[in-house]
Protein backbone atom coordinates (compact mmCIF):
# COMPACT_ATOMS: atom_id res chain seq x y z
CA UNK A 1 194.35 228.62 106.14
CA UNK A 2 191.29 227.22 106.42
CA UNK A 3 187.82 228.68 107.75
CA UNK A 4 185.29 226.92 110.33
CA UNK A 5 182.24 228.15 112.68
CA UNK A 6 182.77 226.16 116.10
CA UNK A 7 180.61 226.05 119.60
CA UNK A 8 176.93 225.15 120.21
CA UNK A 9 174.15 225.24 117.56
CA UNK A 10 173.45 228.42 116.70
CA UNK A 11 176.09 230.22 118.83
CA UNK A 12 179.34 229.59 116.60
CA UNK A 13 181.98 231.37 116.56
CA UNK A 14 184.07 232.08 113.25
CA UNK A 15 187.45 230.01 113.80
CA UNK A 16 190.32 229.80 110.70
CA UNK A 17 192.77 226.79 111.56
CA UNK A 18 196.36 227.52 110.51
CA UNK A 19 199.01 226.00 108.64
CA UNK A 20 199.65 224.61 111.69
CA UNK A 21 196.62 223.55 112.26
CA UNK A 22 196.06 225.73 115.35
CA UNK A 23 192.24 227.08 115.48
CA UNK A 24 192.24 230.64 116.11
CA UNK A 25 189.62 233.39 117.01
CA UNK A 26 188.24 235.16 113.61
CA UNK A 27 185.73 237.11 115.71
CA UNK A 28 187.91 240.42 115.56
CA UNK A 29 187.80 240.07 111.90
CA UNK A 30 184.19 239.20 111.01
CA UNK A 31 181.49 238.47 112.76
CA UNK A 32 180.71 235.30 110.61
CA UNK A 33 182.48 233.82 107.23
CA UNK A 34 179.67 234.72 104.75
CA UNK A 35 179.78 235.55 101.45
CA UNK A 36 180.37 239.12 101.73
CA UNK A 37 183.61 238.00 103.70
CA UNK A 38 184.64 235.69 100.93
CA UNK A 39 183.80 237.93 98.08
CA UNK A 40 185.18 241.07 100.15
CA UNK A 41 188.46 241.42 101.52
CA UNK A 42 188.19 239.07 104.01
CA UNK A 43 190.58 236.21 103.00
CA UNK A 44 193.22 238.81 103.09
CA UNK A 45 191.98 240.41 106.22
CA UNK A 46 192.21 237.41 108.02
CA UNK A 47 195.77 236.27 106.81
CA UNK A 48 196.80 239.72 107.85
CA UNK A 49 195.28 239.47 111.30
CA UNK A 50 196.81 235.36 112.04
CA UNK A 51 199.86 236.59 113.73
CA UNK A 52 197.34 238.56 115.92
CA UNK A 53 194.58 236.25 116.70
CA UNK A 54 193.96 234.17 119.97
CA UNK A 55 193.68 230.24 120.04
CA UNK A 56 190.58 228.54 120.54
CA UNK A 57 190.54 225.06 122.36
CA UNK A 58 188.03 223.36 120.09
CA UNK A 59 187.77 219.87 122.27
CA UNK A 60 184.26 219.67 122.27
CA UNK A 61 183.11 221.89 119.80
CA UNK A 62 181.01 220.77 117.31
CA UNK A 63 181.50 222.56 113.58
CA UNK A 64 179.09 224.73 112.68
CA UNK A 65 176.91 225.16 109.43
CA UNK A 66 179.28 225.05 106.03
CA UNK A 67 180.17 228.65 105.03
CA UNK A 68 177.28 230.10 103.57
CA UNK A 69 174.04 229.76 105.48
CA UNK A 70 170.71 228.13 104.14
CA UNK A 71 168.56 231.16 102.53
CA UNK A 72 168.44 232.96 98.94
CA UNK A 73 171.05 230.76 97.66
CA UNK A 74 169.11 227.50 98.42
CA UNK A 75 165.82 229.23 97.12
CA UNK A 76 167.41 230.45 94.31
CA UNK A 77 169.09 226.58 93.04
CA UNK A 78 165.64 225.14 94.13
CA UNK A 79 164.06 228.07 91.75
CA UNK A 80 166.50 226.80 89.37
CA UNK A 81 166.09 222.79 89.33
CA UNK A 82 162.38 223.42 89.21
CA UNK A 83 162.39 224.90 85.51
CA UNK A 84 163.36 221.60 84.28
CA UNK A 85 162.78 218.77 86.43
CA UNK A 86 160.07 217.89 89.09
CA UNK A 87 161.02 218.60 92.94
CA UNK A 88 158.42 216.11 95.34
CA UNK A 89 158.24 216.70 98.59
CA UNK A 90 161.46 215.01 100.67
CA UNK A 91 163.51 215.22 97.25
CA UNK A 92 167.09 215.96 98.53
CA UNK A 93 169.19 218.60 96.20
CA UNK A 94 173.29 217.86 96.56
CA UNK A 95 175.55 221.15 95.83
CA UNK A 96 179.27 221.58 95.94
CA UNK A 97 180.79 223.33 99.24
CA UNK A 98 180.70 227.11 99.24
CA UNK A 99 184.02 228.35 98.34
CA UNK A 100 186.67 228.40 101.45
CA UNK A 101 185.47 225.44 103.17
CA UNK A 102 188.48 223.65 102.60
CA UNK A 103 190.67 226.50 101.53
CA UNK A 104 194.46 225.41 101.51
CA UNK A 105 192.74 221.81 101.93
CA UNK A 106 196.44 220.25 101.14
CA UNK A 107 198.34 221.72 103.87
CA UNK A 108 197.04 219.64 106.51
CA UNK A 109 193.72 217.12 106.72
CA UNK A 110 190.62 218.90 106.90
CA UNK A 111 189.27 215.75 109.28
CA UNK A 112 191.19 214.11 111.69
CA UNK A 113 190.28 211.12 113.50
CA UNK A 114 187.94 211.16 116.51
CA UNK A 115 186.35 214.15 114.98
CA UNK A 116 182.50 213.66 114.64
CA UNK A 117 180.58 214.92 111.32
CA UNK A 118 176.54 215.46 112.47
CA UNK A 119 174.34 216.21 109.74
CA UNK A 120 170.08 216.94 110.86
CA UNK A 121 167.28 217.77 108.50
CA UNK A 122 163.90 218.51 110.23
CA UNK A 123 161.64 216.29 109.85
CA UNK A 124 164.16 213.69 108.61
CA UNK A 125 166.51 212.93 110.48
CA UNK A 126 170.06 212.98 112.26
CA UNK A 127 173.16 211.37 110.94
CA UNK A 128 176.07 211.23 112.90
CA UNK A 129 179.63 209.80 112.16
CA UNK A 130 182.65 209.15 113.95
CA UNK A 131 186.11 209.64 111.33
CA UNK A 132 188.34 206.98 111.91
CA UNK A 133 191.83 206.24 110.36
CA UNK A 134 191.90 206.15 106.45
């Protein structure tokens, strides 16, 4: 089981992808995979609700944002860094995924080929790769 927001910027919709790797409608469960669903109930909620739940075709749609949204957690690790080290402007600060990106990452690939990975800063720049075959 693994959790995903898919459809246009801004407009996603939260999707968990089955053992099967089937993408199905999480929008009777939560209205978005934040960290009040992952620190709730909502793991469970959803793995209750998967027999339940309606496919999503997901040709075309990008992937949204990673699970937790930019805000009070980015302020707070910026907060953080800044005790102890310098931060210039344009400085880019790597973190580790928020927990259930790639939950159950070993049942099936989390990135199949032809899928496309976009990532866009303001003011920086778009990056934008196709996966191919490992």
């Amino acid at each position: 089981m693994r959790f995903q927001r898919r459809g246009p910027e801004g407009a996603e919709r939260p999707v968990v992808l089955d053992e099967q790797g089937r993408a199905l409608d999480l929008s009777p469960v939560t209205a978005d995979i934040d960290g009040a669903f992952l620190a709730g109930n909502g793991i469970a909620a959803a793995r209750d609700a998967l027999p339940t739940l309606s496919e999503v075709d997901t040709t075309g749609l990008r992937v949204g944002p990673p699970v937790t949204r930019p805000g009070k957690d980015v302020r707070h690790v910026v907060w953080y860094l800044s005790q102890f080290m310098v931060l210039d402007l344009g400085d880019v600060v790597n973190t580790a995924t928020p927990a259930g990106v790639a939950f159950g990452a070993n049942d099936f690939p989390y990135l199949r080929a032809g899928d496309v990975v976009e990532v866009e800063i303001d003011r920086l720049g778009r990056q934008r790769h196709v996966v191919g075959h490992a």
